[in-house]
C-alpha atoms as a PDB file:
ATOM      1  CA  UNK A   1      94.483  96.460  72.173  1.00  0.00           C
ATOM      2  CA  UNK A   2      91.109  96.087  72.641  1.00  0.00           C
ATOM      3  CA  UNK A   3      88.883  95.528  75.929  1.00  0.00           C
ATOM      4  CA  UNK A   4      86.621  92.994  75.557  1.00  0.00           C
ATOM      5  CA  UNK A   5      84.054  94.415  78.100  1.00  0.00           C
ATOM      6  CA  UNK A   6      81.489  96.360  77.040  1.00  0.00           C
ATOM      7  CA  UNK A   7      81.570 100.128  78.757  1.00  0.00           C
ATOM      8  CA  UNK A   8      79.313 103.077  79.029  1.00  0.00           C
ATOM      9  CA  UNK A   9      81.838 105.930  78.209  1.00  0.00           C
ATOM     10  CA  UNK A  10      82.528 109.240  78.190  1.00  0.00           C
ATOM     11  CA  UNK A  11      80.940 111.136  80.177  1.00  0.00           C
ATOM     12  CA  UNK A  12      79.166 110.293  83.166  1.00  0.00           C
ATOM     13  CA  UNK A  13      76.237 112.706  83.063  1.00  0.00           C
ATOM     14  CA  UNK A  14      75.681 111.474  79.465  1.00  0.00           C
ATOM     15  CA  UNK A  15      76.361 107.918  78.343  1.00  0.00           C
ATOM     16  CA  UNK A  16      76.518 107.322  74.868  1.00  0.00           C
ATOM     17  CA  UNK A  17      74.578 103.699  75.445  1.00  0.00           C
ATOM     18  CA  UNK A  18      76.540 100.354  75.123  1.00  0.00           C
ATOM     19  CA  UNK A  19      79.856 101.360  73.776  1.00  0.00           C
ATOM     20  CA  UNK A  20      82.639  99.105  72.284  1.00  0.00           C
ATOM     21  CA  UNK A  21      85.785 100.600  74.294  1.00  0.00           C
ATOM     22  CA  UNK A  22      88.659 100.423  71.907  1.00  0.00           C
ATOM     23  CA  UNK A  23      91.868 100.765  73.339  1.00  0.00           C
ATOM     24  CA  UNK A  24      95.060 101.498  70.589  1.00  0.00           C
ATOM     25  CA  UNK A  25      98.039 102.366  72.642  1.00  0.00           C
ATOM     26  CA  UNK A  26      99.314 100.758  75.580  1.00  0.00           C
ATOM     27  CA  UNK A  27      98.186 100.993  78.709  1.00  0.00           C
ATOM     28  CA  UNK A  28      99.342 104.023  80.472  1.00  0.00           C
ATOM     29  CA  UNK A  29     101.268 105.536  77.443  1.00  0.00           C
ATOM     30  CA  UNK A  30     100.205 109.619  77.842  1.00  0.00           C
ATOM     31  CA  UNK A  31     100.784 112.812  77.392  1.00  0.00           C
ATOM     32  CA  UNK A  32     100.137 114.091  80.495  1.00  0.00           C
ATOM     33  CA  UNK A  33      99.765 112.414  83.938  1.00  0.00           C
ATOM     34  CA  UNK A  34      96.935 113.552  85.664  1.00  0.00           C
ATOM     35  CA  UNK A  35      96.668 113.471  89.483  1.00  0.00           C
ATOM     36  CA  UNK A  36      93.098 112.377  89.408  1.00  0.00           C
ATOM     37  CA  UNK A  37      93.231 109.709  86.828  1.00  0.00           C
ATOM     38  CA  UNK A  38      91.629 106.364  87.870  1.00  0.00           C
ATOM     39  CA  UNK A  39      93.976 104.443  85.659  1.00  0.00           C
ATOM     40  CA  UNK A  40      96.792 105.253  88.109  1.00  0.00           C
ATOM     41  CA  UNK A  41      99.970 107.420  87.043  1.00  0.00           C
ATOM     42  CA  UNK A  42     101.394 107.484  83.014  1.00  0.00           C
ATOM     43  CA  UNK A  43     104.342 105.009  83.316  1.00  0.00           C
ATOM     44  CA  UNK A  44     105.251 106.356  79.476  1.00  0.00           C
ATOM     45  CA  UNK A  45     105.066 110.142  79.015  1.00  0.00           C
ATOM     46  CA  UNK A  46     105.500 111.283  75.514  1.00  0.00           C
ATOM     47  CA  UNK A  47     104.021 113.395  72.535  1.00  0.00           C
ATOM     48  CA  UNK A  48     105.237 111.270  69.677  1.00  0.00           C
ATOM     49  CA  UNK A  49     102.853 109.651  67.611  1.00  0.00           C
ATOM     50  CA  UNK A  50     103.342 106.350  66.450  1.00  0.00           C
ATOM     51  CA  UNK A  51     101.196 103.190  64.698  1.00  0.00           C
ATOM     52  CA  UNK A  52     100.945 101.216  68.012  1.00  0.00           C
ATOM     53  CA  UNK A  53      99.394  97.906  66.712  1.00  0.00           C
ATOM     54  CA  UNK A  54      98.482  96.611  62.980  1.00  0.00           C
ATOM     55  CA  UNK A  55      95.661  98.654  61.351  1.00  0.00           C
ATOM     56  CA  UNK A  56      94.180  95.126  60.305  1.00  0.00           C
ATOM     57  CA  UNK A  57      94.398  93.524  63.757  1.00  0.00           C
ATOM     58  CA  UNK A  58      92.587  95.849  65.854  1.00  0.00           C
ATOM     59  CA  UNK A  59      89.950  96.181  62.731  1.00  0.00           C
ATOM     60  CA  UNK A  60      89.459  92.270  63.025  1.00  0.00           C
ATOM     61  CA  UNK A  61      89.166  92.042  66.960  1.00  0.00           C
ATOM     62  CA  UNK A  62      86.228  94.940  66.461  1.00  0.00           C
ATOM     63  CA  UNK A  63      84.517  92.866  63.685  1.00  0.00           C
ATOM     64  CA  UNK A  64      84.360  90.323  65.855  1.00  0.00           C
ATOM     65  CA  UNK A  65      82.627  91.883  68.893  1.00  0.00           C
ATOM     66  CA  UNK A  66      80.554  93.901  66.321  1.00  0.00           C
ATOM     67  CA  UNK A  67      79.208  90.435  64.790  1.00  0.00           C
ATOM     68  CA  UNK A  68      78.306  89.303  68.550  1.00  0.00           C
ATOM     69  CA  UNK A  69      77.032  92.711  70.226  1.00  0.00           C
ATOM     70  CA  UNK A  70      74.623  95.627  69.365  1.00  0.00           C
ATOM     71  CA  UNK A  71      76.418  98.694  69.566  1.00  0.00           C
ATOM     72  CA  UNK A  72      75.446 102.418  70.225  1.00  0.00           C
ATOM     73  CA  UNK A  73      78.918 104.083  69.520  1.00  0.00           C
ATOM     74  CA  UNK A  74      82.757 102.504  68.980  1.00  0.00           C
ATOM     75  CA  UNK A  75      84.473 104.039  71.477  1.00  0.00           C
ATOM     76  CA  UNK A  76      88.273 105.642  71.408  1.00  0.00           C
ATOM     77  CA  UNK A  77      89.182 105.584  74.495  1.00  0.00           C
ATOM     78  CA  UNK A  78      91.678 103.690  76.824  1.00  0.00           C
ATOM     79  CA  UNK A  79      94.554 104.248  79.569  1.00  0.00           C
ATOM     80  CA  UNK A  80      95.925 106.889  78.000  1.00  0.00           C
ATOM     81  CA  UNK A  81      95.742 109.313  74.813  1.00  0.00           C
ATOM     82  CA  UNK A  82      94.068 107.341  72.078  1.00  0.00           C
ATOM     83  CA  UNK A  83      95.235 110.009  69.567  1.00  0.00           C
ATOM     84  CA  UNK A  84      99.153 108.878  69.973  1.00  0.00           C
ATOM     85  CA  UNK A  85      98.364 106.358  67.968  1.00  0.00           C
ATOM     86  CA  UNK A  86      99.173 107.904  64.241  1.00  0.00           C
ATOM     87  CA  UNK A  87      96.814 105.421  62.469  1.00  0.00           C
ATOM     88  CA  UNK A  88      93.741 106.916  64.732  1.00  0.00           C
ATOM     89  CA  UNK A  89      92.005 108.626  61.059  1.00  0.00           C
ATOM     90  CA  UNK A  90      92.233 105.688  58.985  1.00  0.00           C
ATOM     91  CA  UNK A  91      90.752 103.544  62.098  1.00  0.00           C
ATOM     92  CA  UNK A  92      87.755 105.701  62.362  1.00  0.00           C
ATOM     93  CA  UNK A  93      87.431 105.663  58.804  1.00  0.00           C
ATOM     94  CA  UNK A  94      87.294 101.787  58.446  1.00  0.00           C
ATOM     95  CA  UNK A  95      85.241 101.748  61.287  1.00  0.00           C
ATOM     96  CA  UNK A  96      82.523 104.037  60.307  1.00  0.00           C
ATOM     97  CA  UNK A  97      82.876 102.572  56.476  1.00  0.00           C
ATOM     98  CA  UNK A  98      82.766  98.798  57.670  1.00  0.00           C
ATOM     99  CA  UNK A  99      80.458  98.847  60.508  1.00  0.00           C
ATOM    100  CA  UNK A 100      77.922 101.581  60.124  1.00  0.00           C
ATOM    101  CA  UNK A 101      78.269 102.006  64.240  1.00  0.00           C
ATOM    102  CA  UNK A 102      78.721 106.003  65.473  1.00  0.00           C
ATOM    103  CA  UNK A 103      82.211 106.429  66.288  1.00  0.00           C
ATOM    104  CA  UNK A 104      83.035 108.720  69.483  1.00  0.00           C
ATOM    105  CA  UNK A 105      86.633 109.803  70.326  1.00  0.00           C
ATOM    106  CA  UNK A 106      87.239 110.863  74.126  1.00  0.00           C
ATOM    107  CA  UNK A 107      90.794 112.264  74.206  1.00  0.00           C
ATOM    108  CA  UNK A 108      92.912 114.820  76.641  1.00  0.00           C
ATOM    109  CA  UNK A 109      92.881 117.625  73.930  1.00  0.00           C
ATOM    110  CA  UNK A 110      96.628 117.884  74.051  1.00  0.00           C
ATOM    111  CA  UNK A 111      97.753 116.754  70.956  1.00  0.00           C
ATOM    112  CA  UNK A 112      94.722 118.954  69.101  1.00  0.00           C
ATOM    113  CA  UNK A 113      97.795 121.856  68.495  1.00  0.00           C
ATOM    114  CA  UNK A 114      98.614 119.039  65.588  1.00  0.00           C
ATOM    115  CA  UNK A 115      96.510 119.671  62.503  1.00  0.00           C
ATOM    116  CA  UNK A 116      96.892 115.827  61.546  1.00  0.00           C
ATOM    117  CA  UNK A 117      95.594 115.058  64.460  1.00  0.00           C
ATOM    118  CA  UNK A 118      92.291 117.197  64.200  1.00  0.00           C
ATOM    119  CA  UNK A 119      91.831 115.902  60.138  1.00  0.00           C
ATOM    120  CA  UNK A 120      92.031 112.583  61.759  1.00  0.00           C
ATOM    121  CA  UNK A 121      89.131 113.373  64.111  1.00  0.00           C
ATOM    122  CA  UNK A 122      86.885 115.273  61.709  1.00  0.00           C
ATOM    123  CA  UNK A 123      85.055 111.750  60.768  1.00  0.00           C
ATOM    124  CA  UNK A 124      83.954 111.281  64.055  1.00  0.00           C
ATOM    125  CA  UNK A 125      80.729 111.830  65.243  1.00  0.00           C
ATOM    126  CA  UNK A 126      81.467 112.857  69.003  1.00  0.00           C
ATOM    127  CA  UNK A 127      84.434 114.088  70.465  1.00  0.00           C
ATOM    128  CA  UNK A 128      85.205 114.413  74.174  1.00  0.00           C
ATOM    129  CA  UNK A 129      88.049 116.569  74.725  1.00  0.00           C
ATOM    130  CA  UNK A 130      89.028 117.727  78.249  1.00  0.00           C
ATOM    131  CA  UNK A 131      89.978 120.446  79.560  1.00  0.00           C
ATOM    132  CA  UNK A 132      90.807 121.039  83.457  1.00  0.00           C
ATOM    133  CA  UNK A 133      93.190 124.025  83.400  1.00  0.00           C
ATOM    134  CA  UNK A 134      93.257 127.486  81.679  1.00  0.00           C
ATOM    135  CA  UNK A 135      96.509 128.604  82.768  1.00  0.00           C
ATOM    136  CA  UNK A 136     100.051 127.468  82.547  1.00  0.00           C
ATOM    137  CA  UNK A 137     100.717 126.894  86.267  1.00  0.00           C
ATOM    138  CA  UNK A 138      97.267 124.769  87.322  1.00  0.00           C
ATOM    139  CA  UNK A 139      97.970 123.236  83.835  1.00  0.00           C
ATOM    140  CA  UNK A 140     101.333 121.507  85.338  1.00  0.00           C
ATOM    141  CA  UNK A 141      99.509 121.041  88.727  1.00  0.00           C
ATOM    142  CA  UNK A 142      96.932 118.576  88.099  1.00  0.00           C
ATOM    143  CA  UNK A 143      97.654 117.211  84.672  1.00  0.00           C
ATOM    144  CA  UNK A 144     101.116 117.631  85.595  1.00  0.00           C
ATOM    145  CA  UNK A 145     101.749 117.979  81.842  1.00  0.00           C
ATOM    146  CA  UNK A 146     104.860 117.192  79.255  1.00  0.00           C
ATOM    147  CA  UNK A 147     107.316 120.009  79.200  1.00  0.00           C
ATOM    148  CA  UNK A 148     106.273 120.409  75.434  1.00  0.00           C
ATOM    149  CA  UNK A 149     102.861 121.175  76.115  1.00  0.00           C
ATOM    150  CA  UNK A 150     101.201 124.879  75.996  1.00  0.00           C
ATOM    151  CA  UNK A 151      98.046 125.151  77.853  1.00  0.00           C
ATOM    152  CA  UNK A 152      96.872 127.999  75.688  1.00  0.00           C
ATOM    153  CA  UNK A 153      98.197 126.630  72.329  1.00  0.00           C
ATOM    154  CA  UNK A 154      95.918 123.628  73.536  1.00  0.00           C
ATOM    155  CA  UNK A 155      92.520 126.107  74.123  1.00  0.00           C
ATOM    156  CA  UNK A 156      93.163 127.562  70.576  1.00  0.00           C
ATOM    157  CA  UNK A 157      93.077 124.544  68.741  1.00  0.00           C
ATOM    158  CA  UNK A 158      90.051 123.032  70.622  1.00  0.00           C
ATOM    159  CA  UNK A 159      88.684 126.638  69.162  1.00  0.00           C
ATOM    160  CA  UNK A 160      89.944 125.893  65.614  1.00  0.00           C
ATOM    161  CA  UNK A 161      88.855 122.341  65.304  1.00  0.00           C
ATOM    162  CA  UNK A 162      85.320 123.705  66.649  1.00  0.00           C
ATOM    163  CA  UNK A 163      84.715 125.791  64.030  1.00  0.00           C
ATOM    164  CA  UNK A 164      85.387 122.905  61.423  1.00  0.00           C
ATOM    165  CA  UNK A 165      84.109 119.966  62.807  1.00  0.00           C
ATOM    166  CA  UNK A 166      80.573 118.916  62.112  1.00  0.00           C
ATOM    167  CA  UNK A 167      80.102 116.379  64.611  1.00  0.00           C
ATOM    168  CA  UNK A 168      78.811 116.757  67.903  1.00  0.00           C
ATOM    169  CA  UNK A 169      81.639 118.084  70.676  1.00  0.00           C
ATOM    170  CA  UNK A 170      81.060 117.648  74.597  1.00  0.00           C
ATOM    171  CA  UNK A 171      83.777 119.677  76.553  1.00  0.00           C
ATOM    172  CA  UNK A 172      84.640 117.832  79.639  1.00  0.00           C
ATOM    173  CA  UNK A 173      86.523 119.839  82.883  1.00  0.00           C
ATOM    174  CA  UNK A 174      87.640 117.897  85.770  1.00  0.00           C
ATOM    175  CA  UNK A 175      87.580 119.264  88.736  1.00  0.00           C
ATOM    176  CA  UNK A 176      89.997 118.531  91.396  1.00  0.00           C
ATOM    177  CA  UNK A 177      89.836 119.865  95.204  1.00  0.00           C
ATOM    178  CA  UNK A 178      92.655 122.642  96.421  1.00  0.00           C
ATOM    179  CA  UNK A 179      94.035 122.240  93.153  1.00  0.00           C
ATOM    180  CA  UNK A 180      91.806 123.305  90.090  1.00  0.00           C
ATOM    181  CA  UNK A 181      89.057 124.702  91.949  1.00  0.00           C
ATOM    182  CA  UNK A 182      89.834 128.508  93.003  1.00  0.00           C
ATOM    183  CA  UNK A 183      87.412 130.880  92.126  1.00  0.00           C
ATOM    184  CA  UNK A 184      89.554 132.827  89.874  1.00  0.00           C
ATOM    185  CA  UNK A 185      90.888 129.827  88.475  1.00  0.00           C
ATOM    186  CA  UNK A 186      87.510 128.794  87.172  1.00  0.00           C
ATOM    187  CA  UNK A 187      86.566 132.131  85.458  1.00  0.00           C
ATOM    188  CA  UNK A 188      89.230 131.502  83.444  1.00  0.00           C
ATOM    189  CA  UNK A 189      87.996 128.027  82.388  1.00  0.00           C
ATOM    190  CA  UNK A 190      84.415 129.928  81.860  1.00  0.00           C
ATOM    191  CA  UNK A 191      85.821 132.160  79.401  1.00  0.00           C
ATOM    192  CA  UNK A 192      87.604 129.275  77.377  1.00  0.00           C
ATOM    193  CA  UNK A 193      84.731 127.470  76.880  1.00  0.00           C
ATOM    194  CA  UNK A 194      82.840 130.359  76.061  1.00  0.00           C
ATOM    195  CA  UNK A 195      85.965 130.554  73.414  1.00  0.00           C
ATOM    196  CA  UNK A 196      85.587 127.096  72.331  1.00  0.00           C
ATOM    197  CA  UNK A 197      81.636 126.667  72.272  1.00  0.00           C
ATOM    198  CA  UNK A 198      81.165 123.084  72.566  1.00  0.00           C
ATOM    199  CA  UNK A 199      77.602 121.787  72.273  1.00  0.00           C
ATOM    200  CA  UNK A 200      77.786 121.132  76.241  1.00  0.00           C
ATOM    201  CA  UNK A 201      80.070 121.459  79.033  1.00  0.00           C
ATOM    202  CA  UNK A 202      79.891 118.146  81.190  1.00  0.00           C
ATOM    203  CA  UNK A 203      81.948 118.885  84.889  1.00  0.00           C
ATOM    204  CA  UNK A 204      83.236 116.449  86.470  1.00  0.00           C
ATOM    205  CA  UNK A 205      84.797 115.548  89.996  1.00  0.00           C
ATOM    206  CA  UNK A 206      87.018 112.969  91.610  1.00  0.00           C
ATOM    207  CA  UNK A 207      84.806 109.939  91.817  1.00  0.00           C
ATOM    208  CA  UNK A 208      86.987 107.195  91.092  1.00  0.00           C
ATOM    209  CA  UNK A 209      90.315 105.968  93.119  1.00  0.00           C
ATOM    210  CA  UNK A 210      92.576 108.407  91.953  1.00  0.00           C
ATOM    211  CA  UNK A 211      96.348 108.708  91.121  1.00  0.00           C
ATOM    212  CA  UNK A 212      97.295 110.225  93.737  1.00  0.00           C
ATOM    213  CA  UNK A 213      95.796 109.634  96.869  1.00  0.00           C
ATOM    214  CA  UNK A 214      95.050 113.756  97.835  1.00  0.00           C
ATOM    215  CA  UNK A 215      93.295 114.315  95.110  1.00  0.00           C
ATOM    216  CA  UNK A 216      89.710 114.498  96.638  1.00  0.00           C
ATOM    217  CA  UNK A 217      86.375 116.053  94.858  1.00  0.00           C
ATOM    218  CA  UNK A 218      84.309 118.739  95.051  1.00  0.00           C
ATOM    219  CA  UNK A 219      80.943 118.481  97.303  1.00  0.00           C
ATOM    220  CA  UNK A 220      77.761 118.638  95.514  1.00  0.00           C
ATOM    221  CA  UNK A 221      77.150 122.419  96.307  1.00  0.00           C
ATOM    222  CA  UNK A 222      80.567 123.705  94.878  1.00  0.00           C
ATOM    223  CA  UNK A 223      79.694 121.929  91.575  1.00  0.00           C
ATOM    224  CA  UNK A 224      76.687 123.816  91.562  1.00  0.00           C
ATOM    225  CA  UNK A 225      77.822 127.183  91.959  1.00  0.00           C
ATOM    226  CA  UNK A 226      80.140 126.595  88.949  1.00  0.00           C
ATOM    227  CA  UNK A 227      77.664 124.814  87.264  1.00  0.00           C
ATOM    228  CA  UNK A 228      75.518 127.998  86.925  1.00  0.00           C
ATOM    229  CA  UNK A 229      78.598 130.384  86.538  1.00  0.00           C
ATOM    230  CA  UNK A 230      79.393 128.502  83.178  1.00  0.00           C
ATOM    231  CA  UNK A 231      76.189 128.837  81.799  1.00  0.00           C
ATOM    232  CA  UNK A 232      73.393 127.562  79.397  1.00  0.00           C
ATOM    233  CA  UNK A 233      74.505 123.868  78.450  1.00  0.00           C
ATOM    234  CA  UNK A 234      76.814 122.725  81.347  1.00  0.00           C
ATOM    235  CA  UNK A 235      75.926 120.097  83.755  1.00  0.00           C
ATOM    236  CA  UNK A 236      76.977 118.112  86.384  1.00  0.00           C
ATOM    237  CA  UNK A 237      78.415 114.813  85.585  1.00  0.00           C
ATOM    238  CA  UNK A 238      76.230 112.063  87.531  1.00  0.00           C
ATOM    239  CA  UNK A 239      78.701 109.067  88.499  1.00  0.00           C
ATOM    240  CA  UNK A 240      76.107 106.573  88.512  1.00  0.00           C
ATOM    241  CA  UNK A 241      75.842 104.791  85.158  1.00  0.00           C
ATOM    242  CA  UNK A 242      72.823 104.717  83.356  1.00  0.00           C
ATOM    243  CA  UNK A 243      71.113 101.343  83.165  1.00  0.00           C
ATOM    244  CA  UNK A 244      71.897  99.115  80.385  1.00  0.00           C
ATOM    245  CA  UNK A 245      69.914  96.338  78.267  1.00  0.00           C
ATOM    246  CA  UNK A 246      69.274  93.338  79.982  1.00  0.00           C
ATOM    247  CA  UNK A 247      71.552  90.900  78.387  1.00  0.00           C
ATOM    248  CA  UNK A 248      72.123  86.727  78.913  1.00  0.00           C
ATOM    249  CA  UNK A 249      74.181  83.981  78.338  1.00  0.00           C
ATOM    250  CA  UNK A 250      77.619  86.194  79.196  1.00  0.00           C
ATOM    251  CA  UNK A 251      79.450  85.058  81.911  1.00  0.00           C
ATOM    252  CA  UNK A 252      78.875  86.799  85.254  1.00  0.00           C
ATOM    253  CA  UNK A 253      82.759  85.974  86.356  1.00  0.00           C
ATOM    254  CA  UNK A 254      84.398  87.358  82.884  1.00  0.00           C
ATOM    255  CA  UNK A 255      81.990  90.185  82.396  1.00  0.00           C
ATOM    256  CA  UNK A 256      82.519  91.530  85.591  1.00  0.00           C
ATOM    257  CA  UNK A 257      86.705  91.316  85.152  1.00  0.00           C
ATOM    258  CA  UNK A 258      86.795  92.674  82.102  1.00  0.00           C
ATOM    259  CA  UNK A 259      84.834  95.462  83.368  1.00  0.00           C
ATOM    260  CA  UNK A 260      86.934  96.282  86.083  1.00  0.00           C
ATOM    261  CA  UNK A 261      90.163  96.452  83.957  1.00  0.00           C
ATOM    262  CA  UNK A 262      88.663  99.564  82.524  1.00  0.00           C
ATOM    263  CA  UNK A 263      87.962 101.581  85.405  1.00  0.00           C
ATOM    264  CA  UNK A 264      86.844 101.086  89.474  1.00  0.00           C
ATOM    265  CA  UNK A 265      83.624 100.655  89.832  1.00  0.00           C
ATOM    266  CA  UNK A 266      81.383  99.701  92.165  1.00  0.00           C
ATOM    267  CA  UNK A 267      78.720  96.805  92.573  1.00  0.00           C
ATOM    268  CA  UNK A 268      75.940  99.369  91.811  1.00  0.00           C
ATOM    269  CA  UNK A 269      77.882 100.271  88.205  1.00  0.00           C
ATOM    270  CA  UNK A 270      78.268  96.830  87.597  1.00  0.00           C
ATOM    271  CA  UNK A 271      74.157  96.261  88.062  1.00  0.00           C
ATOM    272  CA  UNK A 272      73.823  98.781  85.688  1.00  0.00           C
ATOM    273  CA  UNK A 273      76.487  98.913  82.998  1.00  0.00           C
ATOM    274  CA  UNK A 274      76.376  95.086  83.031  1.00  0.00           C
ATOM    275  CA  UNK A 275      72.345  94.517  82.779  1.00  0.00           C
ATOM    276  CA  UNK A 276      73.250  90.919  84.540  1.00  0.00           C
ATOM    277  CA  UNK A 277      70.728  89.537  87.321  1.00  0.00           C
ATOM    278  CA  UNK A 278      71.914  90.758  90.464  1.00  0.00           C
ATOM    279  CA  UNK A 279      71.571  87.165  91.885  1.00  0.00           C
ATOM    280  CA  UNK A 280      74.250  85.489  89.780  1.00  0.00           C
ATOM    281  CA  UNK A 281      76.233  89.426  89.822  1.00  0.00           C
ATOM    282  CA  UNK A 282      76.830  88.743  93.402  1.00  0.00           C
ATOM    283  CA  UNK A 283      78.226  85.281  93.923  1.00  0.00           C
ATOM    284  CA  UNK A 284      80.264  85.782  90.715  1.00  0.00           C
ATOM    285  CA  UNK A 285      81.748  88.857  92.598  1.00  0.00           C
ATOM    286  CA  UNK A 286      82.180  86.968  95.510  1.00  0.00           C
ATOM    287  CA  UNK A 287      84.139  84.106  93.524  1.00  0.00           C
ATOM    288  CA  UNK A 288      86.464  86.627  91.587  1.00  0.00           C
ATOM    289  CA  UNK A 289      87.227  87.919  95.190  1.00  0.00           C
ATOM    290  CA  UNK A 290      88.307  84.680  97.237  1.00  0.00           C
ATOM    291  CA  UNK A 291      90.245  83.970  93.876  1.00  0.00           C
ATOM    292  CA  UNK A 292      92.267  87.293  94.488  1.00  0.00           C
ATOM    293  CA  UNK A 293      91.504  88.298  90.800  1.00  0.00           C
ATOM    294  CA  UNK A 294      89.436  91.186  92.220  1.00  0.00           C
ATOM    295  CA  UNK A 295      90.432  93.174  95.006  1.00  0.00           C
ATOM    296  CA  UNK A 296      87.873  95.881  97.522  1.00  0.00           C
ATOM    297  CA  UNK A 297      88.838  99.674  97.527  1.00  0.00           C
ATOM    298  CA  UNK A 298      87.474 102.692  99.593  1.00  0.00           C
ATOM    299  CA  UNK A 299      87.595 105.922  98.357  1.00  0.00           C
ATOM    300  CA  UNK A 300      85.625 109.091 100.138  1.00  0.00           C
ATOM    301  CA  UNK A 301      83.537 106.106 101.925  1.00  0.00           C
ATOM    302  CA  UNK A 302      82.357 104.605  98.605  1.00  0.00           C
ATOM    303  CA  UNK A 303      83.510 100.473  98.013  1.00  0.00           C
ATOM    304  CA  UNK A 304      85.287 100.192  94.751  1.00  0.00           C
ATOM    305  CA  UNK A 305      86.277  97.117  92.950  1.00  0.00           C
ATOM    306  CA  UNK A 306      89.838  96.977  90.588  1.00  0.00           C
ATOM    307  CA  UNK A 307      92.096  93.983  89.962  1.00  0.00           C
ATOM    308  CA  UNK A 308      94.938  93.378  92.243  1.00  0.00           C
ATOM    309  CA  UNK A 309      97.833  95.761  91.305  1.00  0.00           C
ATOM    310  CA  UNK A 310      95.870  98.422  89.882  1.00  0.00           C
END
């Protein structure tokens, strides 16, 4: 239910500081399955909600990290959509009632088209929705969405739960080579977050071992040229994780596992999301490898680390 690794998350150009990741559904259990997602493909595709785990036991395994770490933001975010889980609302509400920690909600956007789910979200203080297609047929390419889903219906609720929510709302798009990326395509995206009017637009490109082993990113200078044809308040999503606390007495071997459950990464991510001296980071790496509980990766040239399986 919940990772016990302590992430920077949502966005990569703008960390939200050490995050609790809190994970409510089970892995892979989605929506949509997304060709670049760095969890690997949805093994469970489906838009009914449900109450995954007991309300009391995830609430308990957070009140114990919370009593052991200093925390920036709770985080809802996971290997899949966080808002399948029908007890999502009365989570953040204990959360934000019990702990006093911002709550931040990072979610697909596809299940916004439910009003329950956007009361539920209202009593969050960020929310991350994506959005990485503004047309039906780019909409089934790359998130290779649920039959049930309505790409449109999807940009009109994103617009209706802007204009109620009081929180703070970074739009994230995704950008995938060859498949998301034509010119006309991304006018189109332009003019729905015009629609939408998040507080920023964050892009984003394939950085991460993806699903599907074509789907490759966009070079620096294409990212630019969108960058600027969105507007005030987009940027460029920086892979590189902003450097956290220095913190002791974890253990290198577990800290660096746990970590790598949640995403790829590479050694420089772990130096920096992990704040542990790079002289016990690398022979702890180096263990976890011989042991086969951590396997290498190469993706566009870049060294990844993931468990074996992934």
């Amino acid at each position: 239910m919940i990772r016990s690794s302590y992430v920077y998350g949502p966005v990569p150009s703008r960390r939200l500081g050490l995050s609790l990741g809190v994970s409510i559904i089970p892995r892979k259990t989605c929506t949509i399955d997304c060709v670049y997602c760095q969890c690997g493909r949805t093994t469970r595709r489906t838009l009914k909600r449900e109450p995954f785990y007991p309300v009391e036991d995830i609430v308990e395994q957070v009140r114990q990290a919370v009593a052991t770490h200093e925390l920036d933001f709770i985080t809802f975010s996971g290997e899949g959509e966080p808002t399948l889980n029908s007890d999502i609302g009365r989570l953040i509400r204990r959360f934000k009632a019990e702990f006093r920690v911002p709550v931040a909600v990072i979610t697909n956007s596809t299940l916004m088209t439910d009003p329950a789910v956007r009361r539920a979200l209202y009593r969050a203080d960020l929310v991350v929705p994506s959005l990485d297609a503004a047309d039906q047929a780019t909409f089934r390419k790359v998130n290779r969405a649920h039959q049930g889903l309505v790409v449109e219906d999807i940009i009109q609720s994103l617009v209706t739960f802007r204009r109620h929510f009081r929180g703070r709302m970074w739009l994230e798009v995704m950008l995938v080579r060859d498949v998301n990326d034509a010119p006309a395509h991304v006018v189109k995206l332009r003019q729905a977050a015009w629609r939408i009017r998040p507080d920023r637009v964050h892009l984003n490109t394939v950085v991460r071992p993806p699903a599907e082993s074509w789907a490759g990113p966009l070079d620096r200078d294409d990212l630019e040229q969108v960058r600027v044809l969105f507007g005030p308040g987009t940027e460029i999503a920086d892979s590189a994780l902003r450097r956290a606390k220095r913190r002791t007495g974890q253990d290198p071997e577990r800290a660096i596992y746990e970590l790598v459950r949640n995403r790829p990464v590479t050694f420089a991510d772990m130096e920096r999301s992990l704040g542990i001296d790079p002289r016990l980071l690398k022979p702890a790496l180096g263990r976890l490898l011989k042991q086969r509980r951590v396997r290498r990766v190469r993706f566009w040239g870049k060294e990844f680390f993931e468990p074996p399986g992934a």
